[in-house]
Protein backbone atom coordinates (compact mmCIF):
# COMPACT_ATOMS: atom_id res chain seq x y z
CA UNK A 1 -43.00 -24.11 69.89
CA UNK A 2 -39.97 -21.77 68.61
CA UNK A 3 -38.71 -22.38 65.54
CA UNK A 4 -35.53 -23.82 66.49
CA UNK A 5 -37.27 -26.37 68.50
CA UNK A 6 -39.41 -27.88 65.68
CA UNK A 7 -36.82 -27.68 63.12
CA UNK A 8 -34.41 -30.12 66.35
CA UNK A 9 -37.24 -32.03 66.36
CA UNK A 10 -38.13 -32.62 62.29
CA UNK A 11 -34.31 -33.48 62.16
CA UNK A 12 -34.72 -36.03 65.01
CA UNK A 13 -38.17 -37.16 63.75
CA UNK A 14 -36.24 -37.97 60.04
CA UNK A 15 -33.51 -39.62 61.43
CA UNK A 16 -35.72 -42.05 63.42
CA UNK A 17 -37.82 -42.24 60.05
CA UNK A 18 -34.37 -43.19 58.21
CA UNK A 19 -32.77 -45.74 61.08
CA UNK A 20 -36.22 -47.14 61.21
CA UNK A 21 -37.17 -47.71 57.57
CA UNK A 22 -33.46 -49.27 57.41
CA UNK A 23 -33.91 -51.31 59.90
CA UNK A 24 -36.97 -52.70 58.74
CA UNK A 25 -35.20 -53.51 55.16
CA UNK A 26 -32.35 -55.31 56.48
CA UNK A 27 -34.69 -58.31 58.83
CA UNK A 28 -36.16 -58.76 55.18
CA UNK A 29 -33.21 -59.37 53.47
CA UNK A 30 -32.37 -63.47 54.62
CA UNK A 31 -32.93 -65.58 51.36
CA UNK A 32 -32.07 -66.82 47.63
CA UNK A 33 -32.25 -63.97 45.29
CA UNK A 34 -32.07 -64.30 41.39
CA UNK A 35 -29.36 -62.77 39.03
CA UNK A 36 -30.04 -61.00 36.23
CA UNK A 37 -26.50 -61.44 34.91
CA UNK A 38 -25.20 -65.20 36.36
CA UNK A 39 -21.85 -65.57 37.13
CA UNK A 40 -19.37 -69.08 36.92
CA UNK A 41 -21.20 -70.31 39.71
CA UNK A 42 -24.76 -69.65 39.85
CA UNK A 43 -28.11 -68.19 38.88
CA UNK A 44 -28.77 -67.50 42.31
CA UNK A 45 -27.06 -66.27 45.47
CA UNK A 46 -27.92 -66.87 49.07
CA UNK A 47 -28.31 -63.65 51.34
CA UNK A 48 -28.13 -63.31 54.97
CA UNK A 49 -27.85 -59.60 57.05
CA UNK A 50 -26.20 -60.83 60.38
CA UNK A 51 -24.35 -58.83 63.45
CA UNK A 52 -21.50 -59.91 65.29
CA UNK A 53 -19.58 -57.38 67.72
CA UNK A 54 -21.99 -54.60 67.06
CA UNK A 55 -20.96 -54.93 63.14
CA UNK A 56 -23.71 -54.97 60.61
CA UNK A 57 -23.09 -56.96 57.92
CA UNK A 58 -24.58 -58.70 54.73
CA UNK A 59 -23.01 -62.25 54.00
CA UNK A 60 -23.41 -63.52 50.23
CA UNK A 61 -22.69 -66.71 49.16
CA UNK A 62 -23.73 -69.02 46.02
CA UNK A 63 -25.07 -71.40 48.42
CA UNK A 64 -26.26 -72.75 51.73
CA UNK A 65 -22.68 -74.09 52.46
CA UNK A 66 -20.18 -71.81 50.22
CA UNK A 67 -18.00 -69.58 51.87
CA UNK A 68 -19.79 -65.88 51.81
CA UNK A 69 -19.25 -62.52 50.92
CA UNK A 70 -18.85 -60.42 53.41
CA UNK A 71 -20.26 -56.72 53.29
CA UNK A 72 -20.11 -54.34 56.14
CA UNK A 73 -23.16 -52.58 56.51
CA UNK A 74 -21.64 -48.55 55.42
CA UNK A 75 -23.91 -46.15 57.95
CA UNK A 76 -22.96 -42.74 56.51
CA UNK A 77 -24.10 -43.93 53.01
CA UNK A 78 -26.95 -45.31 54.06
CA UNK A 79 -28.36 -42.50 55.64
CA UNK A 80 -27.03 -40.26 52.87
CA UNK A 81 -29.54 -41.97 50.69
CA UNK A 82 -32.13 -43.20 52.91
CA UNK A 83 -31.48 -47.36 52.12
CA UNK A 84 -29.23 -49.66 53.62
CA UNK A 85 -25.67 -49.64 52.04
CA UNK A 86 -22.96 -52.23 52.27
CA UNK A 87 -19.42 -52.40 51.13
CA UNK A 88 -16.49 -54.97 50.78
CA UNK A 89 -12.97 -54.72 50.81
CA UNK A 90 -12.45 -55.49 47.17
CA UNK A 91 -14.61 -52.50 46.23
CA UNK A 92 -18.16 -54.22 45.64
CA UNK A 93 -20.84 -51.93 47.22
CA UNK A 94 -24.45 -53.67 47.72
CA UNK A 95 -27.26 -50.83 47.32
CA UNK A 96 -30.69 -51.69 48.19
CA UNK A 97 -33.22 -51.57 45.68
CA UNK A 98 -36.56 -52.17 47.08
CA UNK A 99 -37.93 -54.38 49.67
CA UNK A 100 -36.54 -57.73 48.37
CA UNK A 101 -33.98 -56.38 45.43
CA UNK A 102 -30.22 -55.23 45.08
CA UNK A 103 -28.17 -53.49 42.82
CA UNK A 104 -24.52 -54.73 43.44
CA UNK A 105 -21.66 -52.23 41.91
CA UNK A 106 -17.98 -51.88 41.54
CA UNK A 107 -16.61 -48.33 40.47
CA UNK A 108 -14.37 -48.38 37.19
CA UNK A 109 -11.12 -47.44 37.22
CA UNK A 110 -11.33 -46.69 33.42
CA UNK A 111 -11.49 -43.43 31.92
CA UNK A 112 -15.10 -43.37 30.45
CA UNK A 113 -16.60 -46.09 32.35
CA UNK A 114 -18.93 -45.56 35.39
CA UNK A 115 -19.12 -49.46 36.89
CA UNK A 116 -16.51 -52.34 36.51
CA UNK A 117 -19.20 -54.85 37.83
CA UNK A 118 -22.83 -54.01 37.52
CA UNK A 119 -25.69 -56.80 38.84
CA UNK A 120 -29.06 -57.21 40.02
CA UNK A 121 -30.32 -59.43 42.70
CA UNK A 122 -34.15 -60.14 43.90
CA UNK A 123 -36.09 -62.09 45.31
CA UNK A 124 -39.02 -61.68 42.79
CA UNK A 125 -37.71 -62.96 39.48
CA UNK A 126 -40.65 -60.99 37.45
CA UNK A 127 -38.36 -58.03 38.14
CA UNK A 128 -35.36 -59.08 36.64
CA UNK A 129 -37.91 -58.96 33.67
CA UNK A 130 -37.70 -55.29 33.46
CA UNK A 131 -34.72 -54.33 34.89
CA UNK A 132 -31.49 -53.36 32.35
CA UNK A 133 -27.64 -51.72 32.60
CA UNK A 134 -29.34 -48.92 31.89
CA UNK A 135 -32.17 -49.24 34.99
CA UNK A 136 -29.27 -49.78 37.47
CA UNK A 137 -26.89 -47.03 36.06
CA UNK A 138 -29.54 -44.16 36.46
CA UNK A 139 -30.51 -45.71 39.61
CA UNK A 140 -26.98 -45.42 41.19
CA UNK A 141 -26.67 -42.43 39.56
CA UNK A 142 -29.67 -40.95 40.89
CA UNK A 143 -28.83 -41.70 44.65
């Protein structure tokens, strides 16, 4: 095989390793997650990745009957970093941590400041344990 051909067909390979891998993180994602910082309404938030139209989206909600969040699922970003991505019209972007956490983030519009809004969602509350500002700056950061 020329070289041409197996570098076509690594980037292929990747990109099926990438849509996969996200694909496989987002049927995980349906359930209740725990905050690490609560807001007004809860210590908890309700999580559901749903398609309508050919739209990926994430829907977020305090509970089983509140009105959700909607997040649509941002494809460019996602691939950029290899996770599932999704973004809302007020500026919230939901990152995916690991299998069953989050980091959600809102950009600053202050001079100095890197995040407006900075939270952590999972499913496994022994991970809130260990996770800080700090944790989910670099990690944002990072990617």
């Amino acid at each position: 095989m020329n070289t041409i051909k197996k570098i076509v067909l690594g980037i292929f390979l990747s990109c099926i390793g990438v849509f996969y891998g996200q694909e496989t993180a987002t049927k995980n994602i349906d359930g209740t997650y725990q905050m690490l910082f609560a807001d007004r309404q809860s210590k908890t938030k309700v999580m559901q990745y749903a398609e309508a139209n050919g739209t990926k989206m994430l829907l977020v909600a305090a509970c089983f009957k509140c009105m959700p969040a909607i997040y649509k699922y941002e494809a460019e970003e996602s691939t950029r970093i290899g996770k599932p991505v999704f973004f809302n019209p007020i500026g919230l972007y939901v990152i995916t941590y690991d299998s069953e956490s989050f980091v959600i983030m809102k950009l600053s519009t202050k001079e100095g400041e890197n995040f407006s809004y900075l939270n952590f969602y999972s499913k496994n509350a022994s991970k809130l344990i260990g996770m800080t500002k700090a944790k989910m700056e670099t990690y944002i950061l990072r990617h």
